[in-house]
Protein backbone atom coordinates (compact mmCIF):
# COMPACT_ATOMS: atom_id res chain seq x y z
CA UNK A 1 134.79 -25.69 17.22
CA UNK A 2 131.18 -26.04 17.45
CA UNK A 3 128.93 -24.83 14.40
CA UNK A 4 126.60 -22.50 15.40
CA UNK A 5 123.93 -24.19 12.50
CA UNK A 6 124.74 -27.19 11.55
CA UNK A 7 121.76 -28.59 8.77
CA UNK A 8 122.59 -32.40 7.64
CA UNK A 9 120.69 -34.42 4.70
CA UNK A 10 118.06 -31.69 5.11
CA UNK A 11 115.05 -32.24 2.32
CA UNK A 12 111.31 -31.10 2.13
CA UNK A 13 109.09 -31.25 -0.06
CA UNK A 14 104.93 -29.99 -0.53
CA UNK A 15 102.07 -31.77 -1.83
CA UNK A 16 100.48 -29.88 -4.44
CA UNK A 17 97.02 -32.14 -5.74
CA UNK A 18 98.93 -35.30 -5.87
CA UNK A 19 101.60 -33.92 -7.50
CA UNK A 20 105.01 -34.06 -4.86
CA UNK A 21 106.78 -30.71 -5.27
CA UNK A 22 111.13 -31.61 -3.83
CA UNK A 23 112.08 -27.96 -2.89
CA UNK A 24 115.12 -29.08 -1.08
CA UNK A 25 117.63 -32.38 -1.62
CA UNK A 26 120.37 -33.03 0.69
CA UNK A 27 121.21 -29.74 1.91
CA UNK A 28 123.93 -29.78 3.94
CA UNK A 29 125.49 -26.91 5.44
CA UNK A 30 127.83 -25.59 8.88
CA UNK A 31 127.90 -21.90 9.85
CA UNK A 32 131.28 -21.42 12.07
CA UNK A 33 130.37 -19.14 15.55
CA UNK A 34 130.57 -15.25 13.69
CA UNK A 35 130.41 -16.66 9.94
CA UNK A 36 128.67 -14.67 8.00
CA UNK A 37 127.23 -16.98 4.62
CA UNK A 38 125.12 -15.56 1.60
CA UNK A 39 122.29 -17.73 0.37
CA UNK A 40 121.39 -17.08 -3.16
CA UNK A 41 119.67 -18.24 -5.52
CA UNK A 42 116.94 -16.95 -7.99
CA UNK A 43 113.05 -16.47 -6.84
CA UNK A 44 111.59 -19.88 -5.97
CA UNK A 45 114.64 -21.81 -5.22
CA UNK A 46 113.76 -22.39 -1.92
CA UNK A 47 115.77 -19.77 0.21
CA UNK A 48 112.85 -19.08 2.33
CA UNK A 49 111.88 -22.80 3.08
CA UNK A 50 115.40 -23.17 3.77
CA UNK A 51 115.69 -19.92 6.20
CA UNK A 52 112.03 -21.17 7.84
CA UNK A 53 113.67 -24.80 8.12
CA UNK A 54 117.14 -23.27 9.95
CA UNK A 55 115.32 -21.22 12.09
CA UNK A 56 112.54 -23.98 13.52
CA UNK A 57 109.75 -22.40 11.86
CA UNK A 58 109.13 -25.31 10.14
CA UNK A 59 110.16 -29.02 10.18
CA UNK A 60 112.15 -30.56 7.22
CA UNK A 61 111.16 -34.34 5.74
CA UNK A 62 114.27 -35.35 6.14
CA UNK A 63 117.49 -34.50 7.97
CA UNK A 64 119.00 -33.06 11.13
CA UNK A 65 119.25 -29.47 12.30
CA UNK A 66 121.90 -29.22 14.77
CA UNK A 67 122.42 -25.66 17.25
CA UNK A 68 125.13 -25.06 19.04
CA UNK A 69 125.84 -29.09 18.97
CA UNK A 70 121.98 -29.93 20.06
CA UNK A 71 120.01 -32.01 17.56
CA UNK A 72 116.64 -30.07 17.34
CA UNK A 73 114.69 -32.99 15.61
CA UNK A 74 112.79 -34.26 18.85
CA UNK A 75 112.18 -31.08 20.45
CA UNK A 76 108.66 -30.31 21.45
CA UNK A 77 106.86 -27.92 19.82
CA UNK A 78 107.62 -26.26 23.04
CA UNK A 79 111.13 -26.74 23.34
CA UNK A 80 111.52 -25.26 19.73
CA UNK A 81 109.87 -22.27 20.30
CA UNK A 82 111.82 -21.58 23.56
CA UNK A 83 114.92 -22.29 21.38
CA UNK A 84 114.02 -20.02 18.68
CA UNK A 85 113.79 -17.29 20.81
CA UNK A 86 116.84 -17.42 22.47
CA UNK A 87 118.73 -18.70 19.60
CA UNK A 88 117.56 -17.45 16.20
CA UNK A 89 116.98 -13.69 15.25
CA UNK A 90 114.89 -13.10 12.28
CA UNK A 91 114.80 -10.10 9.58
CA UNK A 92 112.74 -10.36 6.81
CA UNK A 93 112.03 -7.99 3.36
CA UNK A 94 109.38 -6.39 4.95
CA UNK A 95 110.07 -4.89 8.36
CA UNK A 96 107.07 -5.88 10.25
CA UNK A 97 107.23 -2.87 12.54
CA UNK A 98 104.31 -2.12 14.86
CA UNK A 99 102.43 1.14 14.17
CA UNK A 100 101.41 2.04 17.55
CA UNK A 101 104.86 1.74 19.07
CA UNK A 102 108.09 4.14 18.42
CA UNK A 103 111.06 2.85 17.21
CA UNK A 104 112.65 2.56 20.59
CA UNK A 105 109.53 0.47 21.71
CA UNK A 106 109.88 -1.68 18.80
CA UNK A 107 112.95 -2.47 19.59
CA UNK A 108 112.83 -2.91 23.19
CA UNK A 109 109.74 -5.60 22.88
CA UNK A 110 112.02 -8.60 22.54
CA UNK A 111 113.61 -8.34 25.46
CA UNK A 112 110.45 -7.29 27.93
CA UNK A 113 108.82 -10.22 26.45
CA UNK A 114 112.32 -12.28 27.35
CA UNK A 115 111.71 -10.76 30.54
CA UNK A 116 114.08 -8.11 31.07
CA UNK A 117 113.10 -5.00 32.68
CA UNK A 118 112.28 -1.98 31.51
CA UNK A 119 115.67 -0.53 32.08
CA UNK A 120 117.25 -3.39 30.58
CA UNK A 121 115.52 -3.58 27.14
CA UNK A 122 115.63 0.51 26.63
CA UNK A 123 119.53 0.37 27.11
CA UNK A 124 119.87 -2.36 24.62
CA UNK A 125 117.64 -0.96 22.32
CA UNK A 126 119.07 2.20 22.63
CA UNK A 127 122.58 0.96 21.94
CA UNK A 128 121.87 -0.82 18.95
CA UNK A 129 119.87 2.04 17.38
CA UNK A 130 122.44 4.37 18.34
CA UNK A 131 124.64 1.63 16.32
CA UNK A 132 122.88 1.91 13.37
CA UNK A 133 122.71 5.87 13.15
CA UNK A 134 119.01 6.26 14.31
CA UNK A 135 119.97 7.59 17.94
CA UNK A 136 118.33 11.24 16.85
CA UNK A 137 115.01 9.02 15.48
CA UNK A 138 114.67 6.53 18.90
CA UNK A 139 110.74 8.15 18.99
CA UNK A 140 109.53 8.13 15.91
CA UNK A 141 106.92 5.97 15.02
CA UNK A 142 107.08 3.73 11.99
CA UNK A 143 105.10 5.78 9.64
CA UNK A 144 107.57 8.60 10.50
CA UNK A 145 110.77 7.03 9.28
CA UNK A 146 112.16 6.15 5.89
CA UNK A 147 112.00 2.36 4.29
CA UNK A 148 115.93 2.22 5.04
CA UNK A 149 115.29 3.28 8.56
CA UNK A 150 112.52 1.29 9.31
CA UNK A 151 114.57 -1.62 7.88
CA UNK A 152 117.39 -0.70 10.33
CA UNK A 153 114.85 -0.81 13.40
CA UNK A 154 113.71 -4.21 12.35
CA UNK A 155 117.42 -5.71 12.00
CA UNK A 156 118.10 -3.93 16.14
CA UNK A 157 114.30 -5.81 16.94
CA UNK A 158 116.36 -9.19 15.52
CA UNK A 159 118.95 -9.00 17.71
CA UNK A 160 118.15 -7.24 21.02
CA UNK A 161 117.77 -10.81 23.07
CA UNK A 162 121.56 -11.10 21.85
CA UNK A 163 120.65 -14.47 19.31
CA UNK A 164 123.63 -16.68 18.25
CA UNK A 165 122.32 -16.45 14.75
CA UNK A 166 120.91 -13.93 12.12
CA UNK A 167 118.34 -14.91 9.78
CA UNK A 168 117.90 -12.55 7.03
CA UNK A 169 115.28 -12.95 4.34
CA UNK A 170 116.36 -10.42 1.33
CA UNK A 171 116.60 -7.61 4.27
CA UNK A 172 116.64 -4.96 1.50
CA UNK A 173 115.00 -6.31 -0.96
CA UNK A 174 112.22 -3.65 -0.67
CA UNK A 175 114.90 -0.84 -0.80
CA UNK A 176 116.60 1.43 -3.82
CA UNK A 177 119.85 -0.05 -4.59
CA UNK A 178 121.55 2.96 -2.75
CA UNK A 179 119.41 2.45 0.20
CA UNK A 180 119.70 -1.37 0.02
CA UNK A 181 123.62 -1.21 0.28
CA UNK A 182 124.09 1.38 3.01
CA UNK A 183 121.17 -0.26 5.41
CA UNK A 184 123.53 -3.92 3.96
CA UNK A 185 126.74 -2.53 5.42
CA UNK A 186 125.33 -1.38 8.66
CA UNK A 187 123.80 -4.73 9.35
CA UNK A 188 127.03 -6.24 8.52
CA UNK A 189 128.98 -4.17 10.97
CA UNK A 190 126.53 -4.64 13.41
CA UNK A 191 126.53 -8.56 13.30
CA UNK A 192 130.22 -8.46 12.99
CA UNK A 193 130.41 -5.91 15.98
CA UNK A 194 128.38 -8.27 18.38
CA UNK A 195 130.36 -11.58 17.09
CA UNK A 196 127.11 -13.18 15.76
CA UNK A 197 126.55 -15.70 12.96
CA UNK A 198 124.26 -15.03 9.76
CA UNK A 199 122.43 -16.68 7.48
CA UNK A 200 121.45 -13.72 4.65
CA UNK A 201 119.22 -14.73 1.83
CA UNK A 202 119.52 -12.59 -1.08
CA UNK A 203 119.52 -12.27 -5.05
CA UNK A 204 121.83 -9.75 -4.93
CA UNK A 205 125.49 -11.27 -6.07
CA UNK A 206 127.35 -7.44 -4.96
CA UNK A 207 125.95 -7.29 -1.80
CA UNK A 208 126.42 -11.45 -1.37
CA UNK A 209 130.37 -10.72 -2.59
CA UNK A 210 130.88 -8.68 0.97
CA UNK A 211 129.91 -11.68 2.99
CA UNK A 212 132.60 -14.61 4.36
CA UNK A 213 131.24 -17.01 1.89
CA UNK A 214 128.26 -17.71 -0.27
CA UNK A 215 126.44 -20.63 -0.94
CA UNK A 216 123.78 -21.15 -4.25
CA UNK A 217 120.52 -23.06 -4.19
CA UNK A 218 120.20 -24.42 -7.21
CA UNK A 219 117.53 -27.10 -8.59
CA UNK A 220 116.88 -28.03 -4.93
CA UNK A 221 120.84 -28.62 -3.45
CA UNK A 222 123.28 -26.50 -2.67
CA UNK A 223 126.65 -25.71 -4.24
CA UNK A 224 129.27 -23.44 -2.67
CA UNK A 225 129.80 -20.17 -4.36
């Protein structure tokens, strides 16, 4: 079978003065198609650049990241971003809503932009809100709903062009630890629901305990569990 990610040797590091900062060192790692792995790791391990580096938002110094089988290294800039979209969906700690918009139109952005029609992208969006208990809220603007809620738009935005993969960077980090476990759940349903593959950074070792497997960054690698 396939791996839906597949990162190989993957290493980066940043220039700071002329100091060389190694975030990452020989990460390897395969997500299976509707895996879902936890990525911990403490605060400045690297779980972002990692995320940023599976999802083509940035290019590693060394390595391979394979999707869906396709080496991703000599894509144009181009290519990537057309890849990205279709491929990757991303959720990060802060939701990133937009103001003007209701939630429904939040949601339903993605796929006009993917161009769907109208009727198409307010059916999806509709469904997956519905999924994730905010069919009463679908016109409510941002400022309207709770943090939890706003968080559960965000993860429906992620996935409403129907991505192979989830990215999730500490999705409820910003939330009570009540909050942050029921708005956790849902999003696990959800991905599990639509038979997608997830990536979920997060520090929290509970929440990490409900996923397939988890994987640690530590000093720069990677180490299962």
């Amino acid at each position: 079978m396939t791996a839906t990610l597949e990162l190989n040797n993957i290493a980066r590091s940043f220039h700071q003065g002329e100091e060389v900062i190694q975030v990452l060192r020989s990460i390897d790692l395969k997500i299976a198609p509707g895996e879902i792995v936890a990525l911990v790791g403490p605060s400045g391990a690297g779980k972002t650049t990692l995320l940023q580096i599976a999802g083509l938002l940035e290019l590693p110094n060394g390595g391979t990241v394979m999707m869906n089988g396709r080496n991703c290294n000599d894509l144009t800039d181009g290519d990537r971003t057309n890849l990205r979209r279709e491929f990757a969906g991303f959720v990060y700690q802060f939701h990133y809503l937009l103001q003007e918009f209701s939630a429904l139109e939040n949601v339903m952005l993605p796929s006009l932009i993917a161009g769907k029609t109208r009727a198409q992208a307010k059916a999806r969006a509709q469904d997956l809100l519905e999924r994730l208990g905010l069919g009463h809220r679908l016109h409510h603007r941002p400022m309207k709903l709770s943090g939890g809620e706003q968080q559960r738009v965000a993860i429906a935005r992620a996935i409403a062009n129907e991505p192979k993969i989830l990215l999730a960077d500490e999705p409820t980090g910003n939330l009570d630890m009540t909050t942050a476990e029921t708005v956790f759940n849902e999003m696990v349903k959800l991905v599990r629901d639509t038979g997608l593959s997830a990536l979920v950074a997060t520090h929290n070792l509970d929440l990490a305990a409900k996923m397939d497997r988890s994987v640690r960054l530590i000093e720069g690698k990677l180490v299962s569990g």
